[in-house]
N, C-alpha and C. Protein backbone atom coordinates (compact mmCIF):
# COMPACT_ATOMS: atom_id res chain seq x y z
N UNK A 1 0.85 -1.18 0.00
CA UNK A 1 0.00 0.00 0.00
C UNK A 1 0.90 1.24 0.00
N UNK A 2 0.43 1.88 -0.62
CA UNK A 2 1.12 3.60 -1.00
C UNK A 2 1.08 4.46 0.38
N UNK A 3 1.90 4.75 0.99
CA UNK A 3 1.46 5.84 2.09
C UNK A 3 2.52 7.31 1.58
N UNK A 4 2.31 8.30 2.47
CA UNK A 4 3.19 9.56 2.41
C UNK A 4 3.05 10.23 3.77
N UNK A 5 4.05 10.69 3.92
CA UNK A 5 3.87 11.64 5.10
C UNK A 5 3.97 13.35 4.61
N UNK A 6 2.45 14.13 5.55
CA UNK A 6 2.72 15.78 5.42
C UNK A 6 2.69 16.12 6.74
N UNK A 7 3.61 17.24 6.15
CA UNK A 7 3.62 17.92 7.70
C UNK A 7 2.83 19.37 7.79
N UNK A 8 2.25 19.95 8.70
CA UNK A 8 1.23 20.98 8.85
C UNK A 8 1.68 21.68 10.20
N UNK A 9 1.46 22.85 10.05
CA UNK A 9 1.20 23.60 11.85
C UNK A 9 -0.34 23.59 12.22
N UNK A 10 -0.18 22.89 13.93
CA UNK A 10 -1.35 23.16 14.61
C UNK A 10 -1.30 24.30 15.54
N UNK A 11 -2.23 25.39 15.47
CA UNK A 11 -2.06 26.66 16.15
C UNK A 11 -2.63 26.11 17.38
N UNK A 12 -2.21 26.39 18.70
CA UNK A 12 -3.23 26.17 20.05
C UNK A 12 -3.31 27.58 20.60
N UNK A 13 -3.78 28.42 20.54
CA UNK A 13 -3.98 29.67 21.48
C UNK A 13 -4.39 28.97 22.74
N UNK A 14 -4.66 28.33 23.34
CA UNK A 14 -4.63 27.94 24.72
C UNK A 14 -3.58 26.73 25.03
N UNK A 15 -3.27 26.59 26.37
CA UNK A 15 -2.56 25.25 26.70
C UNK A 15 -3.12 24.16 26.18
N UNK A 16 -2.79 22.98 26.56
CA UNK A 16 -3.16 21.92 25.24
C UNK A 16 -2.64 20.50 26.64
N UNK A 17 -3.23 19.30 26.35
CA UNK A 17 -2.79 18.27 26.65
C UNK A 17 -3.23 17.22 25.75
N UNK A 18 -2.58 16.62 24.76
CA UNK A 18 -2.95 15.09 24.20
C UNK A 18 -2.87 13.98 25.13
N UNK A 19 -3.50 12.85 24.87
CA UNK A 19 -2.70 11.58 25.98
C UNK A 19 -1.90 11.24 24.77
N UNK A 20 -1.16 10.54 25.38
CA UNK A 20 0.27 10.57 25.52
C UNK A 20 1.65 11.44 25.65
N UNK A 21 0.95 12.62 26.49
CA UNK A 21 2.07 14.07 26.48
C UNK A 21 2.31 13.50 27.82
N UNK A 22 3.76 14.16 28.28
CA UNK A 22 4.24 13.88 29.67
C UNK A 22 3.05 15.10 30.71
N UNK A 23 2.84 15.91 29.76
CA UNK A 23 2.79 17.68 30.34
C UNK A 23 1.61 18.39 29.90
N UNK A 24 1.57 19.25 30.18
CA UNK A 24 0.64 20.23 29.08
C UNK A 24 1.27 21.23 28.45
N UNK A 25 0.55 21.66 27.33
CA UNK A 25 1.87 22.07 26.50
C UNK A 25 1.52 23.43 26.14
N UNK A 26 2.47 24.61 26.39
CA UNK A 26 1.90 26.03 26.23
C UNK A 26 1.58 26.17 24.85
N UNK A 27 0.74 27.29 24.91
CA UNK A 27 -0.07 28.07 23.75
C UNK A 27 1.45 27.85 22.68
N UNK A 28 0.97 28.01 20.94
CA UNK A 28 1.68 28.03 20.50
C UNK A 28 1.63 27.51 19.06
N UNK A 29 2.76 27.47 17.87
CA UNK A 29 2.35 26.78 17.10
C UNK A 29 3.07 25.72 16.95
N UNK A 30 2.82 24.65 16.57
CA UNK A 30 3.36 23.09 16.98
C UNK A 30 3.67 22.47 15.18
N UNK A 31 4.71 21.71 14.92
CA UNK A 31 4.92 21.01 13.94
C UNK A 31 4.12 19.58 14.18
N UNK A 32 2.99 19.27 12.69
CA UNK A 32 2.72 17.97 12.96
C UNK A 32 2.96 17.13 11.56
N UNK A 33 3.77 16.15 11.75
CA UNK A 33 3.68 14.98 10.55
C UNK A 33 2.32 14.23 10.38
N UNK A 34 1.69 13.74 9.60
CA UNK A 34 0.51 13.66 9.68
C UNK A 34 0.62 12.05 8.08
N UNK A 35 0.92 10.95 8.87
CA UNK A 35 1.19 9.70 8.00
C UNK A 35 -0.27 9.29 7.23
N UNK A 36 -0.18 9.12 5.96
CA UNK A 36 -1.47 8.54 5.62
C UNK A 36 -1.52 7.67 4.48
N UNK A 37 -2.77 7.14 4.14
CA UNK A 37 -2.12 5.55 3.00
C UNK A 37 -3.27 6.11 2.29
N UNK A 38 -3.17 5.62 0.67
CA UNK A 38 -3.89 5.70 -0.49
C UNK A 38 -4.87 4.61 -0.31
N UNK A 39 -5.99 4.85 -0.67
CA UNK A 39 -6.86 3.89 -0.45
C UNK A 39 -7.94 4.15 -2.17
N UNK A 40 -8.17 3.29 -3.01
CA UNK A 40 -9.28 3.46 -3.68
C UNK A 40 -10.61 3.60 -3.89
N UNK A 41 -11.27 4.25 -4.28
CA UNK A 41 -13.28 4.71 -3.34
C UNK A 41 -13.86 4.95 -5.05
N UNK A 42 -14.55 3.69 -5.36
CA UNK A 42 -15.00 3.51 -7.30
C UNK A 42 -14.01 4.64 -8.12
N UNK A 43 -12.91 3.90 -8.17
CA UNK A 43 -12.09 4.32 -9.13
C UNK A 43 -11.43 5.71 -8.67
N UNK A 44 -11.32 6.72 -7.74
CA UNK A 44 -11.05 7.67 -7.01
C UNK A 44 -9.88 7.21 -6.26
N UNK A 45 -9.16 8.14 -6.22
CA UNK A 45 -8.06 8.26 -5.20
C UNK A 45 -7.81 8.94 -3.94
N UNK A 46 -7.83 8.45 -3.05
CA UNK A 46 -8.14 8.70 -1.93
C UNK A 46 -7.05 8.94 -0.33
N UNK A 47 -7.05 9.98 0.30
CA UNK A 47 -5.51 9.64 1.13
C UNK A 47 -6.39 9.29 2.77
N UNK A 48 -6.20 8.24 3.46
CA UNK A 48 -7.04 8.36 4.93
C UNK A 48 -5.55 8.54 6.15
N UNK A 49 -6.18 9.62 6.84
CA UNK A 49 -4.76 9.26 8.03
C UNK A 49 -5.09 8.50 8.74
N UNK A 50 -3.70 7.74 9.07
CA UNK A 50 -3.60 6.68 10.14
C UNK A 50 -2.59 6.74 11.29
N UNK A 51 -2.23 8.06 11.10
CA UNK A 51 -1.17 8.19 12.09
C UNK A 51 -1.06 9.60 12.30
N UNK A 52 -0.16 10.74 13.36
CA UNK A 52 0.29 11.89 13.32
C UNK A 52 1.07 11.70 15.25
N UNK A 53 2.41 12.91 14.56
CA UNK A 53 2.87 12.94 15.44
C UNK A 53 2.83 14.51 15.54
N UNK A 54 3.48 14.84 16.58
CA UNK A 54 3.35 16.79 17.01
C UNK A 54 4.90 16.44 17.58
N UNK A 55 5.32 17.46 16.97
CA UNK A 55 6.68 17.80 17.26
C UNK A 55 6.92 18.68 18.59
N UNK A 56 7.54 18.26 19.41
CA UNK A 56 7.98 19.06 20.76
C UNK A 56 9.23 19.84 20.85
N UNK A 57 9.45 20.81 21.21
CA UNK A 57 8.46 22.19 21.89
C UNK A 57 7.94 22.56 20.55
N UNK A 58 7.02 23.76 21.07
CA UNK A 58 6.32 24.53 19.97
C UNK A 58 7.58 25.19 19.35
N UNK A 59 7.16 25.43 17.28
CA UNK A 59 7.75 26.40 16.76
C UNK A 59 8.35 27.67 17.57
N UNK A 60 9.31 27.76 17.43
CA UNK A 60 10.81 29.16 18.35
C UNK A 60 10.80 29.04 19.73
N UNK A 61 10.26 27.79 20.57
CA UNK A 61 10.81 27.46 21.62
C UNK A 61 11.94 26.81 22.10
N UNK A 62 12.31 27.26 22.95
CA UNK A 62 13.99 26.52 23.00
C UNK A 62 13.41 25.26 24.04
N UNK A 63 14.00 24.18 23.99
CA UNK A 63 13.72 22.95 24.46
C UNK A 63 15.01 22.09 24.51
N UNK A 64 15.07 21.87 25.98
CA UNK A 64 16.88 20.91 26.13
C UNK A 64 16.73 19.45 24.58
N UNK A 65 15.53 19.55 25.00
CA UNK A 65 15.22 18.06 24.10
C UNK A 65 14.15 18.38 22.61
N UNK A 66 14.18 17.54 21.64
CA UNK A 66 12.81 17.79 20.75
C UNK A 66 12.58 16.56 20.70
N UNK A 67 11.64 16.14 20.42
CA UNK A 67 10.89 15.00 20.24
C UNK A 67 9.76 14.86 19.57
N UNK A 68 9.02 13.51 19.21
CA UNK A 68 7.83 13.32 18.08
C UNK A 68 7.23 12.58 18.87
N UNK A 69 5.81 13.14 19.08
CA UNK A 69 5.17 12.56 20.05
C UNK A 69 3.86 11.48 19.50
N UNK A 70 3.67 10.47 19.53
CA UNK A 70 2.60 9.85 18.69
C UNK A 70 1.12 10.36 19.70
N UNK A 71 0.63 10.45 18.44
CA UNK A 71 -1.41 11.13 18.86
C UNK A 71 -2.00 10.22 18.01
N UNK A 72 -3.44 9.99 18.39
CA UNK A 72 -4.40 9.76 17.53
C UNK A 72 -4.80 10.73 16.89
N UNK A 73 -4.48 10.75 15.53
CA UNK A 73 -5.43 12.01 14.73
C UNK A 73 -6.89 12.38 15.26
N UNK A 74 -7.52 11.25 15.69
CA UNK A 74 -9.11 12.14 16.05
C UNK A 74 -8.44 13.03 17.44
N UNK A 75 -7.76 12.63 18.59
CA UNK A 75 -7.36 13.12 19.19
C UNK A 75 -7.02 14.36 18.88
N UNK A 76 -5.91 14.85 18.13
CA UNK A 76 -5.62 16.32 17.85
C UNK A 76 -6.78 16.94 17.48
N UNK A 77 -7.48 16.46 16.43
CA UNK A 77 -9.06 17.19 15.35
C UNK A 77 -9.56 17.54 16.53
N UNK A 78 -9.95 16.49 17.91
CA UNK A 78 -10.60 17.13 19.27
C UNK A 78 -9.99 18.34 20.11
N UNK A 79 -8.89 18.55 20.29
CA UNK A 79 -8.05 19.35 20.72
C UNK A 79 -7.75 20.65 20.03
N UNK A 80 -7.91 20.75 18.64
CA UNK A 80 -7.95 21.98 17.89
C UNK A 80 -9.37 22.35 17.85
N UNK A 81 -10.53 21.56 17.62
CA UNK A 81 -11.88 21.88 17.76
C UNK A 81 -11.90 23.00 19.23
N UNK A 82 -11.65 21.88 20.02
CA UNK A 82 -11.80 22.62 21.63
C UNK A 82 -11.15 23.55 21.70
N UNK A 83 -9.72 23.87 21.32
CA UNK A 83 -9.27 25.60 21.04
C UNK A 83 -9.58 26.72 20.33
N UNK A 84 -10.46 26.09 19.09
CA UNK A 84 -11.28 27.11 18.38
C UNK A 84 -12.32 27.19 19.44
N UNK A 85 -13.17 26.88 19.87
CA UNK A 85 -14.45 26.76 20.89
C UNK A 85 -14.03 27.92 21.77
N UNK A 86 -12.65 27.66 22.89
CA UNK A 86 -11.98 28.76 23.25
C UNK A 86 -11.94 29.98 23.34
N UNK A 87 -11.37 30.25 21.64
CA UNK A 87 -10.84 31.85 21.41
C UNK A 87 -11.78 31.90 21.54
């Protein structure tokens, strides 16, 4: 099966926690890889995600460490919903 990975910024104007974060993670904008596989739908081409990670710290934060944190994509979609709700 065909997959690709894109990467996107998720904006959080508020703090943020996914499960699987150690922490909660300040306001900010965040790098996310976002893995997904080609799937066919009557002759259509189609991309579904099956994976995404969020890159740690947020974009121009200094951080001893960086890291790729695995999420469930519905997870983040819930977490950016709930920060638009927010502002």
């Amino acid at each position: 099966m065909t997959t690709r990975t894109t990467q996107t910024v998720a904006r959080f104007s508020s703090p943020f926690l996914l499960p699987g974060f150690d922490a909660v993670q300040p306001a900010g904008d965040y790098c996310v890889d976002q893995d997904e596989e080609l799937i066919e739908v009557f002759s259509r081409l189609a991309w579904r995600r099956v994976g995404a990670f969020v890159h740690l710290p947020a974009i121009g934060m200094n951080g001893q460490t960086h890291q790729m944190v695995p999420v469930n994509p519905a997870d983040l979609d819930a977490a950016l919903e709930k920060n638009q709700e927010l502002s």
